[in-house]
Protein backbone atom coordinates (compact mmCIF):
# COMPACT_ATOMS: atom_id res chain seq x y z
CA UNK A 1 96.13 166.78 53.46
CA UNK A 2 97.16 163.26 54.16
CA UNK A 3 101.00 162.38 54.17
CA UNK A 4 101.98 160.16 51.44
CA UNK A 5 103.12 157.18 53.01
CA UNK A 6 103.61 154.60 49.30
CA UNK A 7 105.36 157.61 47.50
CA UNK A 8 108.55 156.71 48.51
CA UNK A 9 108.14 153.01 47.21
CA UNK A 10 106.92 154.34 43.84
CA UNK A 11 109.90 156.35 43.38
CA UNK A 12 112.05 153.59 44.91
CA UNK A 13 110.72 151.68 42.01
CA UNK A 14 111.76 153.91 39.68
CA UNK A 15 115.26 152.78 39.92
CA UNK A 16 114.51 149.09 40.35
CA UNK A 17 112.89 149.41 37.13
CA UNK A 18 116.02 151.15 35.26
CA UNK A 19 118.14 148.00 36.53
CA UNK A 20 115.26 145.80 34.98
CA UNK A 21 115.45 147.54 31.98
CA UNK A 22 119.58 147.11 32.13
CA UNK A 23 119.06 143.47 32.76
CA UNK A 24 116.35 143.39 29.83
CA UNK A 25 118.51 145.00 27.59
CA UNK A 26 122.02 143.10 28.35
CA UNK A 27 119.86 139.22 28.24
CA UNK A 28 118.59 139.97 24.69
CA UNK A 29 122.29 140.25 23.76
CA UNK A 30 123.26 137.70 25.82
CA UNK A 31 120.71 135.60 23.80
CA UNK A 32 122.36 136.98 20.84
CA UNK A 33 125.82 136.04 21.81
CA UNK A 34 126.77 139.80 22.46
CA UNK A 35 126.73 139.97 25.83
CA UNK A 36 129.21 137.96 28.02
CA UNK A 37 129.66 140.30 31.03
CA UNK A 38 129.10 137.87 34.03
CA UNK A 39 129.95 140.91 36.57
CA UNK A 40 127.07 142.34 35.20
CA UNK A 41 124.89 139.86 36.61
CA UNK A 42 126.44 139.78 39.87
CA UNK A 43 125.95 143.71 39.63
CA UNK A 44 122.43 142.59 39.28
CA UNK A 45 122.08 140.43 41.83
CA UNK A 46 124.09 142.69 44.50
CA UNK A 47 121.43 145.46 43.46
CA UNK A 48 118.42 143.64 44.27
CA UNK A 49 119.46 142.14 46.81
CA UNK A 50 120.79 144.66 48.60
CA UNK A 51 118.78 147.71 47.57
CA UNK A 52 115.44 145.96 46.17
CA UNK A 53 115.04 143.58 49.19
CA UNK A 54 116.91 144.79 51.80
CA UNK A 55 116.43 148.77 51.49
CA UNK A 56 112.85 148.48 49.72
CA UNK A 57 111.50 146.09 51.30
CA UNK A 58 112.35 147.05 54.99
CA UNK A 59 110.24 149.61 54.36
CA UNK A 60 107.32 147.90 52.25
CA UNK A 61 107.50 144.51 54.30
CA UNK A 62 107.98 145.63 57.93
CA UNK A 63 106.08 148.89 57.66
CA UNK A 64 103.47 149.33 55.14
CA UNK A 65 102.48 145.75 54.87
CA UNK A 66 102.01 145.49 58.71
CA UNK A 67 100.14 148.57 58.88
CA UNK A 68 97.56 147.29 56.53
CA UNK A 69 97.52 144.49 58.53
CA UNK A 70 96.70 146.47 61.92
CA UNK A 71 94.60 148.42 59.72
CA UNK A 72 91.78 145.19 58.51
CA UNK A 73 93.82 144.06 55.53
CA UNK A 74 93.49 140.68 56.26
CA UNK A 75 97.49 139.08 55.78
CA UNK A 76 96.03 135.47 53.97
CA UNK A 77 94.31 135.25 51.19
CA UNK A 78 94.79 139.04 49.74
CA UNK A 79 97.49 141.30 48.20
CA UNK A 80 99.81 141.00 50.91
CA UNK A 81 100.50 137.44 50.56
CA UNK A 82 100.26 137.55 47.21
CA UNK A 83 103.09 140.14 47.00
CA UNK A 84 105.21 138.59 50.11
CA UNK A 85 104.38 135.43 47.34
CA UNK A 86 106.50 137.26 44.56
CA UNK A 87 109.22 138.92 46.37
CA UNK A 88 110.07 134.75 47.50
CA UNK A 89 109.61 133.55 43.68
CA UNK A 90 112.00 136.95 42.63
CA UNK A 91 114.14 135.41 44.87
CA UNK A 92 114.57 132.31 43.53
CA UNK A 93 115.29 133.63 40.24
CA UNK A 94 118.05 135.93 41.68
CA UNK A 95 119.54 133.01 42.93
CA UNK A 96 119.92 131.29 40.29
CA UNK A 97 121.03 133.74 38.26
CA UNK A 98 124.01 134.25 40.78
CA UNK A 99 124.96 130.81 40.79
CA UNK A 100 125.07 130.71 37.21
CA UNK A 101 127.03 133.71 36.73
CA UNK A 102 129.75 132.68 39.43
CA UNK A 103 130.29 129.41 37.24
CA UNK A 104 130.19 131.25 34.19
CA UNK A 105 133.08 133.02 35.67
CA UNK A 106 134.89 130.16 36.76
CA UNK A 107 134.98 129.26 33.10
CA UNK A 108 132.09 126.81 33.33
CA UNK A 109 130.18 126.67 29.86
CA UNK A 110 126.10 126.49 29.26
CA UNK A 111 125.51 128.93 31.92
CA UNK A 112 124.19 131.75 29.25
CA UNK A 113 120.82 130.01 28.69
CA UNK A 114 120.96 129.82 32.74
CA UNK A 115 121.25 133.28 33.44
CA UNK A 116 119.06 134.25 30.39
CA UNK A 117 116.08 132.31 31.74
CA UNK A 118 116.16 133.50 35.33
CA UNK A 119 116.94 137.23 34.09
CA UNK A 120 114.04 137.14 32.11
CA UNK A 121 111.93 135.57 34.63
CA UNK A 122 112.76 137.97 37.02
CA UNK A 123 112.36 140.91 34.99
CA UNK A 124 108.93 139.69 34.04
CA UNK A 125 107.56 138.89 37.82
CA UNK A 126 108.80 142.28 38.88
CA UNK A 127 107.41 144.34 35.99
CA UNK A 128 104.47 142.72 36.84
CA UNK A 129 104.53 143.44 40.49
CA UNK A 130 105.48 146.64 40.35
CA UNK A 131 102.51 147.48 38.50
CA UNK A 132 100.18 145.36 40.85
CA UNK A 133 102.02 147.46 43.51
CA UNK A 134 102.04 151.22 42.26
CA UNK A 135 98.51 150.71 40.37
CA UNK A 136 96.02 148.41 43.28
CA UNK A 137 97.95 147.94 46.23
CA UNK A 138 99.30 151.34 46.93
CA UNK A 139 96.24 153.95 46.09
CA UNK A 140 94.19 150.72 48.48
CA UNK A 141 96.59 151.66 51.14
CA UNK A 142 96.50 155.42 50.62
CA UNK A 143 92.34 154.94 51.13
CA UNK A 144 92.51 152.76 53.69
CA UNK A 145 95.21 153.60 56.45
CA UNK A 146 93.99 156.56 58.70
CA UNK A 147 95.77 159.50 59.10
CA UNK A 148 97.39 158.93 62.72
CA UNK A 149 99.53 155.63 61.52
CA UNK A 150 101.01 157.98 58.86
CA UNK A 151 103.84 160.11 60.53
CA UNK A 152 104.58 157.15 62.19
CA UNK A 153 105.62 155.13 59.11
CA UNK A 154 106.96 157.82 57.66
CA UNK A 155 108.97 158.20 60.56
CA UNK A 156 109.88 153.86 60.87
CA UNK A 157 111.05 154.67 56.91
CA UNK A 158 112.92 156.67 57.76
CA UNK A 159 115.04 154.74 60.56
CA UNK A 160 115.09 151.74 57.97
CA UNK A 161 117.29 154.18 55.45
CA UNK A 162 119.36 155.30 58.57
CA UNK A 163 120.14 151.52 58.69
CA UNK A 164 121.78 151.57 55.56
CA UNK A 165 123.65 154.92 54.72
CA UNK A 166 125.05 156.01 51.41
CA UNK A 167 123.04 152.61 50.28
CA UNK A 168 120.18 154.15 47.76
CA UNK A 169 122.76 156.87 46.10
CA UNK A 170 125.76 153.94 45.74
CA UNK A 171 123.44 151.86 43.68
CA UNK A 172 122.04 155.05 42.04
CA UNK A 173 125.54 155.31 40.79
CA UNK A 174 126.07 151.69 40.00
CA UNK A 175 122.84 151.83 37.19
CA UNK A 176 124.07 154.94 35.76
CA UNK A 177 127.55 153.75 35.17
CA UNK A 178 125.80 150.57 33.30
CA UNK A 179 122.92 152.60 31.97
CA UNK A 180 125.96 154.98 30.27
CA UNK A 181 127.90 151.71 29.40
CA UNK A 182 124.74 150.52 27.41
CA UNK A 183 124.66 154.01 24.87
């Protein structure tokens, strides 16, 4: 039996996908003029950044993307750079969504139909790529990378989460505390 070397990222994205759905669900009231909770946003923002790009994609980026790499996937042209495309255009939106929360704070008006835009946007490009991800890239991978690069990535994972401890469960925390906030 091969190990499993994309499980971890589908159940990673398990949780990205509950903030999404937070971020989903608090824009259509913010569209609605219900919503005005600009910490939420920076919530957001903190989240991706910190566990979506930094935690998730140490491990996606620097490990499984390079072993397809080593392994034929060609890096131009194919799903790599098409996801390495995304994960720049999610950050875009994520920065704009910060700014625009940050003046919203400050008092600034207008910055609602900001925020909304960019939420949306982002929740949109990563629904999308998640599926791309769990549904083509990762069962390619599973074929395609031979069984003596495996404990090693499982292994490089694992020093990537030893970079960050207490990281995954403190965000963990962070959705449920909004995800019981939105009952």
């Amino acid at each position: 039996m091969k190990a499993n070397v994309t499980q971890v990222m589908v159940d990673e994205h398990k949780l990205i996908l509950r903030m999404i759905t937070l971020v989903e669900q608090n824009t259509a009231q913010l569209e609605e003029g219900k919503f005005r909770n600009w910490q939420f946003y920076l919530d957001a923002v903190d989240f991706i950044r910190n566990y979506a790009d930094r935690f998730h994609h140490a491990k996606e980026e620097d490990v499984l993307f390079t072993a397809l790499v080593k392994n034929g996937m060609p890096e131009k042209q194919s799903p790599i750079e098409a996801m390495h495309m995304e994960h720049d255009e999610g950050r875009a939106h994520v920065r704009a969504i910060e700014e625009a929360a940050q003046k919203a704070i400050a008092g600034e008006t207008g910055q609602a139909v900001i925020i909304a835009e960019h939420a949306k946007g982002y929740a949109e490009l990563l629904r999308g790529h998640i599926e791309k991800e769990n549904d083509i890239l990762y069962p390619l991978a599973e074929r395609i990378l031979p069984e003596e690069v495996r404990d090693g990535m499982l292994s490089a994972y694992t020093t990537a989460e030893q970079q960050t401890p207490g990281l995954e469960e403190k965000y963990r925390k962070l959705v449920e505390g909004y995800e019981q906030q939105a009952v």
